[in-house]
N, C-alpha and C. Protein backbone atom coordinates (compact mmCIF):
# COMPACT_ATOMS: atom_id res chain seq x y z
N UNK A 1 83.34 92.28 99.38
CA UNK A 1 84.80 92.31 99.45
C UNK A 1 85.26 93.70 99.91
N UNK A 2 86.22 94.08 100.79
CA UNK A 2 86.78 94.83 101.30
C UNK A 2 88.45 94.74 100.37
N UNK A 3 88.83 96.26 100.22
CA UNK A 3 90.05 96.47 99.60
C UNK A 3 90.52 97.22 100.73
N UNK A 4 91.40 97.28 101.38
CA UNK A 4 92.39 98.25 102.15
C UNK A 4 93.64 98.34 100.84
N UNK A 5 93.36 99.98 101.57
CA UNK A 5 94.93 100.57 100.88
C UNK A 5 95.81 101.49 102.11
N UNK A 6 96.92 100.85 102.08
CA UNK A 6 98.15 101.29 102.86
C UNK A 6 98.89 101.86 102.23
N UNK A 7 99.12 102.85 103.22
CA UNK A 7 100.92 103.28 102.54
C UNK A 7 101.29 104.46 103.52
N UNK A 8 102.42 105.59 103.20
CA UNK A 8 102.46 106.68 103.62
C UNK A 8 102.10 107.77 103.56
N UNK A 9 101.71 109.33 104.08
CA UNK A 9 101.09 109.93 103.80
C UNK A 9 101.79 110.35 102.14
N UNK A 10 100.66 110.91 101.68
CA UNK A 10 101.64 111.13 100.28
C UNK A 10 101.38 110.03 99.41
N UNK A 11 101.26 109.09 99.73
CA UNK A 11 101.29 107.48 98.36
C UNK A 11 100.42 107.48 97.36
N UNK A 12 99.26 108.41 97.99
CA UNK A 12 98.26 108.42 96.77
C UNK A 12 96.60 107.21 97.32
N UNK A 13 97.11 107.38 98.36
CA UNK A 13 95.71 106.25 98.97
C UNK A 13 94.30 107.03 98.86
N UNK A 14 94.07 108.48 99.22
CA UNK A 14 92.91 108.81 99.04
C UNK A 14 92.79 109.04 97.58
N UNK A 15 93.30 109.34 96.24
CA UNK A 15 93.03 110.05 95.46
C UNK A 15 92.82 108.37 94.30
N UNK A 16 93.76 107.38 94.80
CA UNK A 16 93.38 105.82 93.64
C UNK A 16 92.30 105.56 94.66
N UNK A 17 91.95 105.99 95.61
CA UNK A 17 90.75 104.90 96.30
C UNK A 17 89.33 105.06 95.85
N UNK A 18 89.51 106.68 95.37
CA UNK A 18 88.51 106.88 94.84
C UNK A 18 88.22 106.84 93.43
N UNK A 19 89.33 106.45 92.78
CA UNK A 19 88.92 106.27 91.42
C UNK A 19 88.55 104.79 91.46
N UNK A 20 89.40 104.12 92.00
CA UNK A 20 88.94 102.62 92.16
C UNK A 20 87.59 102.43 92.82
N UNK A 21 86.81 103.36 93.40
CA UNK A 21 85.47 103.03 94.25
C UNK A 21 84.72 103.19 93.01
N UNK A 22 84.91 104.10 92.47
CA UNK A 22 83.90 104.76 91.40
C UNK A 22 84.07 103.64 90.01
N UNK A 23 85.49 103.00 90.05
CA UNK A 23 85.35 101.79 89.25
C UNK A 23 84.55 101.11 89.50
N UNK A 24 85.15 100.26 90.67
CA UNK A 24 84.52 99.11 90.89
C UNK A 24 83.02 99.32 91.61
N UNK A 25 82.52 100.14 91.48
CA UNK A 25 81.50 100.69 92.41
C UNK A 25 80.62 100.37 93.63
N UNK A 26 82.39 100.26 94.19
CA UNK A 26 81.99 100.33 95.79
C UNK A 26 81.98 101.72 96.77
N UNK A 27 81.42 101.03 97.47
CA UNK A 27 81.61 102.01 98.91
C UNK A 27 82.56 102.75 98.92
N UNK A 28 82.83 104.14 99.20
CA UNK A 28 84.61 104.35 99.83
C UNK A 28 84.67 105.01 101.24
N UNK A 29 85.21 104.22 101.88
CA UNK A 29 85.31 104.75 103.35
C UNK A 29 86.66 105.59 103.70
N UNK A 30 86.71 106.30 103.98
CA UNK A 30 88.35 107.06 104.95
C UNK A 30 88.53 106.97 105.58
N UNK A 31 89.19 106.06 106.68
CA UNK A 31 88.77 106.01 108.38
C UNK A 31 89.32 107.34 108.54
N UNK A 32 89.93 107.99 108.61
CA UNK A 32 90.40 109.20 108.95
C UNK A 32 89.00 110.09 109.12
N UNK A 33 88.50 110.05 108.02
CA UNK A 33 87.06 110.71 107.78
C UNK A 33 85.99 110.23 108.56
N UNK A 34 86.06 108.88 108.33
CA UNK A 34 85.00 108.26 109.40
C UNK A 34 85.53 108.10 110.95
N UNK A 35 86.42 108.35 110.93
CA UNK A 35 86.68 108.95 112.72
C UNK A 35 86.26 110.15 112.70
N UNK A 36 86.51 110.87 112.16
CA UNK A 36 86.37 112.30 112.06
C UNK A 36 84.45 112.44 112.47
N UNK A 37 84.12 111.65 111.43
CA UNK A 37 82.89 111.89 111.18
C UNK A 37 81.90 111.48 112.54
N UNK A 38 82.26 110.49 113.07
CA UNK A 38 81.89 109.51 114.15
C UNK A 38 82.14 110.69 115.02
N UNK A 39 83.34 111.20 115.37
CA UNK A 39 83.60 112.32 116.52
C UNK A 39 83.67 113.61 116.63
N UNK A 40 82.76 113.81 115.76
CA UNK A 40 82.41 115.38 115.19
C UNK A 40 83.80 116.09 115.51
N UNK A 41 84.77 115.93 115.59
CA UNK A 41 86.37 116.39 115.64
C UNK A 41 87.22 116.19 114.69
N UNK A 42 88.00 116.85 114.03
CA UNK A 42 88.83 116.75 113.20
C UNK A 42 89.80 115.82 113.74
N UNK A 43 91.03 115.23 113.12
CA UNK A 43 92.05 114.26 113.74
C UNK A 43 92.88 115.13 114.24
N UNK A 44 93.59 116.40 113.74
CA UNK A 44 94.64 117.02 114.71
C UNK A 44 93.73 117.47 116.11
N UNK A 45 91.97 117.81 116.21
CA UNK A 45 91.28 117.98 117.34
C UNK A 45 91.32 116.82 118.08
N UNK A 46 91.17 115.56 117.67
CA UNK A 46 91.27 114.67 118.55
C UNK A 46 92.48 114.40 119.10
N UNK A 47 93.97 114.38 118.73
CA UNK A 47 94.96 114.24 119.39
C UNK A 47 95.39 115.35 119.83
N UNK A 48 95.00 116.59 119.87
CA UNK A 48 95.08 117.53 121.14
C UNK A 48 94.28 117.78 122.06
N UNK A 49 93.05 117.54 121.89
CA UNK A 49 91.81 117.39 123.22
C UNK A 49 92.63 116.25 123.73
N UNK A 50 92.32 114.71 123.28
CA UNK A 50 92.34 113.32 123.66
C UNK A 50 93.82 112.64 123.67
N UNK A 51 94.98 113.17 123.11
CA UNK A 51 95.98 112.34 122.97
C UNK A 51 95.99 111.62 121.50
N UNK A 52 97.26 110.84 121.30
CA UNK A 52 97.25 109.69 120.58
C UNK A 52 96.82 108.49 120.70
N UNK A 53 96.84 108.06 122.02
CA UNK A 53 96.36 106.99 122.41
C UNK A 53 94.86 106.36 122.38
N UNK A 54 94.23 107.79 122.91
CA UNK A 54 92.96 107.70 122.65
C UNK A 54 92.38 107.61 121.37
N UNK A 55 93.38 108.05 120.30
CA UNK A 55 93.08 108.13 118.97
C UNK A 55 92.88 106.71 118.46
N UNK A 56 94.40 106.24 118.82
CA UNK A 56 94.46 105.00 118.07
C UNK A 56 93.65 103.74 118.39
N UNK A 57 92.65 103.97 120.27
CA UNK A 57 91.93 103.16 120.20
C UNK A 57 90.75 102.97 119.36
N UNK A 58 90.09 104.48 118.65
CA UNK A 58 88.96 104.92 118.59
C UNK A 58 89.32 104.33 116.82
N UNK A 59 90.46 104.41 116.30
CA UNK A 59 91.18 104.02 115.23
C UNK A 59 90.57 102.51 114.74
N UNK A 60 91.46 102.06 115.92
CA UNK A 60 90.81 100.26 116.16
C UNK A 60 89.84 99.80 116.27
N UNK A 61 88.91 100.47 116.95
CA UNK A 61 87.41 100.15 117.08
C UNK A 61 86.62 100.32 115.56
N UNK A 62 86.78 101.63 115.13
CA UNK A 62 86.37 102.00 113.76
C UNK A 62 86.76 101.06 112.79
N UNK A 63 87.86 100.51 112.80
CA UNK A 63 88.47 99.73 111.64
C UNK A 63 88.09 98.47 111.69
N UNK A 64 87.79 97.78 113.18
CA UNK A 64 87.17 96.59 113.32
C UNK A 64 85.67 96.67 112.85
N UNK A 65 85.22 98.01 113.26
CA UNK A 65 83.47 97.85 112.83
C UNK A 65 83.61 97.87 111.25
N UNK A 66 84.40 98.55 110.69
CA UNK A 66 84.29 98.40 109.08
C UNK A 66 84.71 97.01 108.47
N UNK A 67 85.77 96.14 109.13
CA UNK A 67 86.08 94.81 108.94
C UNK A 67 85.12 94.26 108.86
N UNK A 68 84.47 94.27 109.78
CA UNK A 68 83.30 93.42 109.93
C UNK A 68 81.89 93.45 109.02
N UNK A 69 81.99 94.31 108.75
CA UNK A 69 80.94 94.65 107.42
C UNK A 69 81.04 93.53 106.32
N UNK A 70 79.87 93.64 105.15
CA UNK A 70 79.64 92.42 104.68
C UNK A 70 79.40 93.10 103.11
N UNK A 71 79.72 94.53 103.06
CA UNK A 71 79.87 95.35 101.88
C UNK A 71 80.96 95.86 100.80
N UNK A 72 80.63 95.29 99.90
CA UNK A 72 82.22 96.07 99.06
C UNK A 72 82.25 97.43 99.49
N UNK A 73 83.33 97.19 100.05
CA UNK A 73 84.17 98.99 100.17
C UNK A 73 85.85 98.88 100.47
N UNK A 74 86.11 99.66 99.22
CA UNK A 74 87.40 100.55 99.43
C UNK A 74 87.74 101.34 100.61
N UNK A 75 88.55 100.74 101.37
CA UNK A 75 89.00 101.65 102.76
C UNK A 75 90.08 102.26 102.53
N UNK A 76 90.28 103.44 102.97
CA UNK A 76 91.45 104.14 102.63
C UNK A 76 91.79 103.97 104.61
N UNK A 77 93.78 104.13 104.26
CA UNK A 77 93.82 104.00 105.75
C UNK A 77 94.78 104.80 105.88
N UNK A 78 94.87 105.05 107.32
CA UNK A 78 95.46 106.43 107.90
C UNK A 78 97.07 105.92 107.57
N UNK A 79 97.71 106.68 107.20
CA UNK A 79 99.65 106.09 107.14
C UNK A 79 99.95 105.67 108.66
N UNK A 80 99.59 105.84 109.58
CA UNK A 80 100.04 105.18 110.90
C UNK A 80 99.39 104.16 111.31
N UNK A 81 97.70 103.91 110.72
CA UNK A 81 97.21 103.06 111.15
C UNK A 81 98.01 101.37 111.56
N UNK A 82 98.85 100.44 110.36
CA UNK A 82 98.92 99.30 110.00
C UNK A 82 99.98 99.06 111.31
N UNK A 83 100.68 100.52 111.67
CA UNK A 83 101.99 100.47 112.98
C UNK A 83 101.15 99.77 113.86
N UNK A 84 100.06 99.99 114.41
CA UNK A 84 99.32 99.88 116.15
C UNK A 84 98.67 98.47 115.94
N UNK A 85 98.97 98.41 117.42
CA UNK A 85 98.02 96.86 117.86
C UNK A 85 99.06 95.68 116.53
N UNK A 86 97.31 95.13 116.56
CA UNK A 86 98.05 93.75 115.18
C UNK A 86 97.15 94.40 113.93
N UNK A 87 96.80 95.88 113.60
CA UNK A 87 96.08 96.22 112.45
C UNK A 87 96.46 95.45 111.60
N UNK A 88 97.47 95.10 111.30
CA UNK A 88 97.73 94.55 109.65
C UNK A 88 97.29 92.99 109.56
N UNK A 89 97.60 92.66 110.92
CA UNK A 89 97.03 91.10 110.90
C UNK A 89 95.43 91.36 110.67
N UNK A 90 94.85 91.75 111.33
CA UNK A 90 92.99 91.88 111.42
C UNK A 90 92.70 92.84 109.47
N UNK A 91 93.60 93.98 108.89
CA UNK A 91 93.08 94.26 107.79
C UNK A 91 93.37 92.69 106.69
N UNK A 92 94.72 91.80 107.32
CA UNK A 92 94.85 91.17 106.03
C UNK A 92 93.83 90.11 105.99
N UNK A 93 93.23 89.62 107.37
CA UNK A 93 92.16 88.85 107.77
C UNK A 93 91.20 88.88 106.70
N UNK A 94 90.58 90.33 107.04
CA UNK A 94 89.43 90.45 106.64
C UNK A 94 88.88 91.75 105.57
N UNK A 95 90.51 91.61 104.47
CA UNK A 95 90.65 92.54 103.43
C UNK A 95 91.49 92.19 102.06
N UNK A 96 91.26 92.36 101.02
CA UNK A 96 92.06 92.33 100.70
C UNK A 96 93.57 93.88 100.65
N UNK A 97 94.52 93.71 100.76
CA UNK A 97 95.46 94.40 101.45
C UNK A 97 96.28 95.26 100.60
N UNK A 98 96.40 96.11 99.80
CA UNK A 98 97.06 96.80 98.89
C UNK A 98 98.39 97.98 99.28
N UNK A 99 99.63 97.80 99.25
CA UNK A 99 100.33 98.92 99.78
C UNK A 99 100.90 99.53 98.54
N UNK A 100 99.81 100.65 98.85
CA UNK A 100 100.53 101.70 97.40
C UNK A 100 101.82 102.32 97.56
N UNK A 101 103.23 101.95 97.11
CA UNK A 101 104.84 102.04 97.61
C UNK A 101 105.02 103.61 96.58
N UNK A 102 105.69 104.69 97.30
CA UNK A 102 106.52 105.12 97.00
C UNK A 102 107.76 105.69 97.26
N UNK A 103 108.45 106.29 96.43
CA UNK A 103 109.79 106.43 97.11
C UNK A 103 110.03 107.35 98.05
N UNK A 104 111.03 108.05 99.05
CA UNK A 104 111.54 109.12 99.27
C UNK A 104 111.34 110.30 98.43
N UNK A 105 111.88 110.63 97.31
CA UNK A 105 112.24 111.41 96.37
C UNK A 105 110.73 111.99 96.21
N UNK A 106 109.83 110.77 95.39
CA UNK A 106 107.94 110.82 95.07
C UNK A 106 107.56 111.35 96.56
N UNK A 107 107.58 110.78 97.16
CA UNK A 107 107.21 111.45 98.58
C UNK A 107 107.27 113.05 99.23
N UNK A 108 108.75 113.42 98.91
CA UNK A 108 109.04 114.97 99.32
C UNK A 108 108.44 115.51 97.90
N UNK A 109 108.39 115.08 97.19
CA UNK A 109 108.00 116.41 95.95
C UNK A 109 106.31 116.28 96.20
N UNK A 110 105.71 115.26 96.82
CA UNK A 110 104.12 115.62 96.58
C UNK A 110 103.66 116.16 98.57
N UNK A 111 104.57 115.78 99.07
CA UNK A 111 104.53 116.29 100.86
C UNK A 111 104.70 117.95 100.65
N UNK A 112 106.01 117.97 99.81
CA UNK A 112 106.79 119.73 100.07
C UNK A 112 105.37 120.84 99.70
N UNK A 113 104.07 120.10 98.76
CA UNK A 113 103.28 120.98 98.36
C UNK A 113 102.05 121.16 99.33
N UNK A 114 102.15 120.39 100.25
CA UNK A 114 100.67 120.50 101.06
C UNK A 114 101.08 119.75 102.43
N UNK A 115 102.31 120.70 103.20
CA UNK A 115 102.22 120.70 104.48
C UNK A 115 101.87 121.32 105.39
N UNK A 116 100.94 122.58 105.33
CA UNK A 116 99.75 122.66 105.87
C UNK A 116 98.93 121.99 106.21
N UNK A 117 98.51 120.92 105.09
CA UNK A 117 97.62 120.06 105.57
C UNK A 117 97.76 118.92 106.27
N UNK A 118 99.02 118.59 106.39
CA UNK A 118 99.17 117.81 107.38
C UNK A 118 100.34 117.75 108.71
N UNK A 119 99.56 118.14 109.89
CA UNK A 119 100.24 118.12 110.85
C UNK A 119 101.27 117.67 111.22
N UNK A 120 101.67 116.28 110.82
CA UNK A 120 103.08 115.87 110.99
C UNK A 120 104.30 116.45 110.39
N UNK A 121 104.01 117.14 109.48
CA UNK A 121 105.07 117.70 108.73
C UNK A 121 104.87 119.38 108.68
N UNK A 122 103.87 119.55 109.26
CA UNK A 122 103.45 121.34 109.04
C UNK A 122 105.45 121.58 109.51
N UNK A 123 104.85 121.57 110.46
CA UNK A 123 106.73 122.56 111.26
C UNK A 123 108.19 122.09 110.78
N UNK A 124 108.43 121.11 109.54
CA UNK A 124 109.85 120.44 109.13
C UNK A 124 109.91 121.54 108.01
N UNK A 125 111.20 121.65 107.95
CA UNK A 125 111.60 122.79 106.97
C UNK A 125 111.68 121.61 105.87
N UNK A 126 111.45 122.28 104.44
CA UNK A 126 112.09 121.73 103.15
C UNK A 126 113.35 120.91 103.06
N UNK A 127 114.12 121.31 103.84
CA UNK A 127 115.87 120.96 103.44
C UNK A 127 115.36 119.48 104.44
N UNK A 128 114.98 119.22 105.85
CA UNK A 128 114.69 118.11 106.74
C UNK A 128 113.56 117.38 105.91
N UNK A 129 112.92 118.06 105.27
CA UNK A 129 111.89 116.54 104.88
C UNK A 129 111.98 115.53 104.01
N UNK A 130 113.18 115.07 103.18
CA UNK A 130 113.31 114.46 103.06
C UNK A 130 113.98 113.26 104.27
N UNK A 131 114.74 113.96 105.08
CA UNK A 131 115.40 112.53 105.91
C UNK A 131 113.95 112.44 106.52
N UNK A 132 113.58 113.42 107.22
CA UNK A 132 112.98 112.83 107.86
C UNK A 132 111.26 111.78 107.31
N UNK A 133 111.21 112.11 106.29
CA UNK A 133 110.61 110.61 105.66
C UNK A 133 111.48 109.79 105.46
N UNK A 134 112.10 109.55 105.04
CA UNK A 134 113.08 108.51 104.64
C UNK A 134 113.20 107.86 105.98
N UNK A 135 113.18 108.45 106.96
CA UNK A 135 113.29 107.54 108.63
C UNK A 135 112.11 107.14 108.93
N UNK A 136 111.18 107.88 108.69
CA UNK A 136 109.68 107.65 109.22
C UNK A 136 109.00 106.36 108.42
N UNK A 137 109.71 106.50 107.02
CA UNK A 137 109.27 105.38 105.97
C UNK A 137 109.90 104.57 106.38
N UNK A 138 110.78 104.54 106.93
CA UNK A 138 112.04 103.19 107.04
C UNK A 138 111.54 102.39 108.61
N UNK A 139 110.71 103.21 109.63
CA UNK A 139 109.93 102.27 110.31
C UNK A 139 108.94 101.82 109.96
N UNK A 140 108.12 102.70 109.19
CA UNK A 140 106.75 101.96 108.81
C UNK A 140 106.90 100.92 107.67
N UNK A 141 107.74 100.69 107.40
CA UNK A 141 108.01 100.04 105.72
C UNK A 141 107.77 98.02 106.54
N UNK A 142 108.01 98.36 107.38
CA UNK A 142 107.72 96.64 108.12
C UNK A 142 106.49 96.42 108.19
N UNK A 143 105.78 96.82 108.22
CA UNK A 143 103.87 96.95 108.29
C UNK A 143 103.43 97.02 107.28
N UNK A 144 103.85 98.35 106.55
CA UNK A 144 103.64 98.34 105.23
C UNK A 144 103.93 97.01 104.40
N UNK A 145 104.79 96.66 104.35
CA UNK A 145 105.31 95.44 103.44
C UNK A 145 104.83 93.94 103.94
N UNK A 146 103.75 93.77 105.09
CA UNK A 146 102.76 93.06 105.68
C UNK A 146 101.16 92.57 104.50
N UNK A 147 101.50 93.62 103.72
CA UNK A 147 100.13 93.96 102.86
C UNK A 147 100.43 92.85 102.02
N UNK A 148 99.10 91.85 101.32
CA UNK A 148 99.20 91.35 100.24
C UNK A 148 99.39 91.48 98.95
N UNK A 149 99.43 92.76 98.79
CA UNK A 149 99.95 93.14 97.49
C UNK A 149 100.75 94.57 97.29
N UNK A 150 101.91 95.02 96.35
CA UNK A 150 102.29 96.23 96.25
C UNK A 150 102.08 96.64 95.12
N UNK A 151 101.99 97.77 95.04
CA UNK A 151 101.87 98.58 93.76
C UNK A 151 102.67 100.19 94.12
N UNK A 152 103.75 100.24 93.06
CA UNK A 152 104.19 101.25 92.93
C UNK A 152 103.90 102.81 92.07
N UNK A 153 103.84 103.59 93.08
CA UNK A 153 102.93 104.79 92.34
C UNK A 153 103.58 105.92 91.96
N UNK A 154 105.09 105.57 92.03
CA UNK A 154 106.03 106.94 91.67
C UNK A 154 105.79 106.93 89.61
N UNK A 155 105.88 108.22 90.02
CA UNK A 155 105.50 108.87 88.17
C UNK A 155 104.62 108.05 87.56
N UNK A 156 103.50 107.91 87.90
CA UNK A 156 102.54 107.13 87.36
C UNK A 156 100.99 107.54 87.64
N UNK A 157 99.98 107.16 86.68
CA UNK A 157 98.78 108.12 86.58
C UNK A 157 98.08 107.14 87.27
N UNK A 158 97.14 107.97 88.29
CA UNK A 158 96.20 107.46 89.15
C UNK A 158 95.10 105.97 88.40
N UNK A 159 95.26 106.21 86.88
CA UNK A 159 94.23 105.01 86.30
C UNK A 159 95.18 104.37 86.04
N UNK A 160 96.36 104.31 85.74
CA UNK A 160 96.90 103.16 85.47
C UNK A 160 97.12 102.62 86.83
N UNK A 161 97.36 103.54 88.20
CA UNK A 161 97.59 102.23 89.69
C UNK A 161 96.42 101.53 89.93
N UNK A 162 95.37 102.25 89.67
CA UNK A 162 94.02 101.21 89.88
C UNK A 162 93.56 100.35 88.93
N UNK A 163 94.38 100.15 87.61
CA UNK A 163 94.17 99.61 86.65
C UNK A 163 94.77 98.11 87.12
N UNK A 164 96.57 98.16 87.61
CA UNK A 164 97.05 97.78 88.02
C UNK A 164 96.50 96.51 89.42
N UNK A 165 96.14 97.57 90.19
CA UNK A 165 95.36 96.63 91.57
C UNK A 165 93.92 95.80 91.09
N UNK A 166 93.21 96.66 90.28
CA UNK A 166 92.29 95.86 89.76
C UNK A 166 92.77 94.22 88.70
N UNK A 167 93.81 94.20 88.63
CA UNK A 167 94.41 93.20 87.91
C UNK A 167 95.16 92.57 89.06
N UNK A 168 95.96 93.05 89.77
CA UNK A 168 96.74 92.19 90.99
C UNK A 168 95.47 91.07 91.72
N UNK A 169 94.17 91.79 91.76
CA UNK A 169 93.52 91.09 92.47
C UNK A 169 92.37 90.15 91.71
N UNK A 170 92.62 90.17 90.47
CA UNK A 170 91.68 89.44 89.51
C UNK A 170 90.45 89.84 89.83
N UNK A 171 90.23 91.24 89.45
CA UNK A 171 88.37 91.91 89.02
C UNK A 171 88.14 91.97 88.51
C-alpha cells in the first residue's frame, strides 16, 4: 500500500510522514529528495540549470515509477506536485491520498520561520506572506481537495495527525 500526502509547503507533510513511516513501518520516500537524489542536483539547481518544465517532467516520471511499485511506502509530495499533468488522478489511482489542510494564519507562522529554506518565499517580505499564501493556497486548494482524505493540522501534535490518518484509513 502506498500513502501519498499532499498539501502546502508548510502543512507538515515531511515531518507526519515520517512519524507515520516509522509507525506503520514503511518505506518513506520524498520525491523532492528522490528527484534530488536521482539528479545529483538540488531542486532550486534543477529549475535554474533546467527550468520548471523540465522539472515537472522529471517530477512525473519519478512519481509514476514510485506508483508503480508494489511496496508500502509513505510518499511525501512536493506542494506543487498534485497542480501538473493529471497527478492527482494517477496518485488517487494508485495511492491512498491524504491532504494534510492548513490554514493561512498556521501557514505564515510556520513559513515566516524558515524562508531561507525555501525558494518560493525566500524574497516575500513578512507583511506579503500572508496574502500571498492565501492566493497561492486558494489555487492549489482545487487539487488539493482532489485527495481522498483530509486531515487538519493547525495547532495539533504531529502523533495525534498520524494517529488520525492511521484511523481515516482503517490500519
Amino acid at each position: 500500500m502506498i500513502i501519498s500526502l499532499v498539501g502546502y509547503m508548510g502543512s507538515g507533510k515531511s515531518h507526519v510522514s515520517k512519524i507515520l513511516s516509522e509507525k506503520l513501518n514503511f518505506k518513506l520516500i520524498d520525491l523532492d529528495r528522490e528527484i534530488s537524489r536521482r539528479n545529483k542536483l538540488t531542486i532550486p539547481e534543477i529549475f535554474e540549470k533546467k527550468g520548471e518544465i523540465y522539472f515537472r517532467k522529471l517530477e512525473r516520471e519519478t512519481l509514476e515509477e514510485i506508483l508503480a511499485t508494489q511496496e508500502n511506502i509513505i510518499l511525501s509530495l512536493g506542494g506543487g506536485t498534485p497542480v501538473y499533468y493529471n497527478n492527482m488522478e494517477i496518485i488517487n489511482l494508485n495511492s491512498k491520498s491524504v491532504f494534510l489542510k492548513a490554514s493561512v494564519i498556521s501557514l505564515t507562522e510556520r513559513l515566516s520561520k524558515q524562508k531561507e529554506k525555501r525558494p518560493l518565499i525566500a524574497n516575500i517580505s513578512d507583511d506579503n506572506l500572508p496574502e500571498f499564501i492565501a492566493k497561492h493556497l486558494f489555487e492549489r486548494n482545487e487539487f488539493y481537495n482532489k485527495a481522498q482524505f483530509s486531515v487538519n493540522t493547525d495547532s495539533r501534535d504531529p502523533e495525534d495527525i498520524v494517529n488520525e490518518i492511521i484511523e481515516k484509513l482503517y490500519l
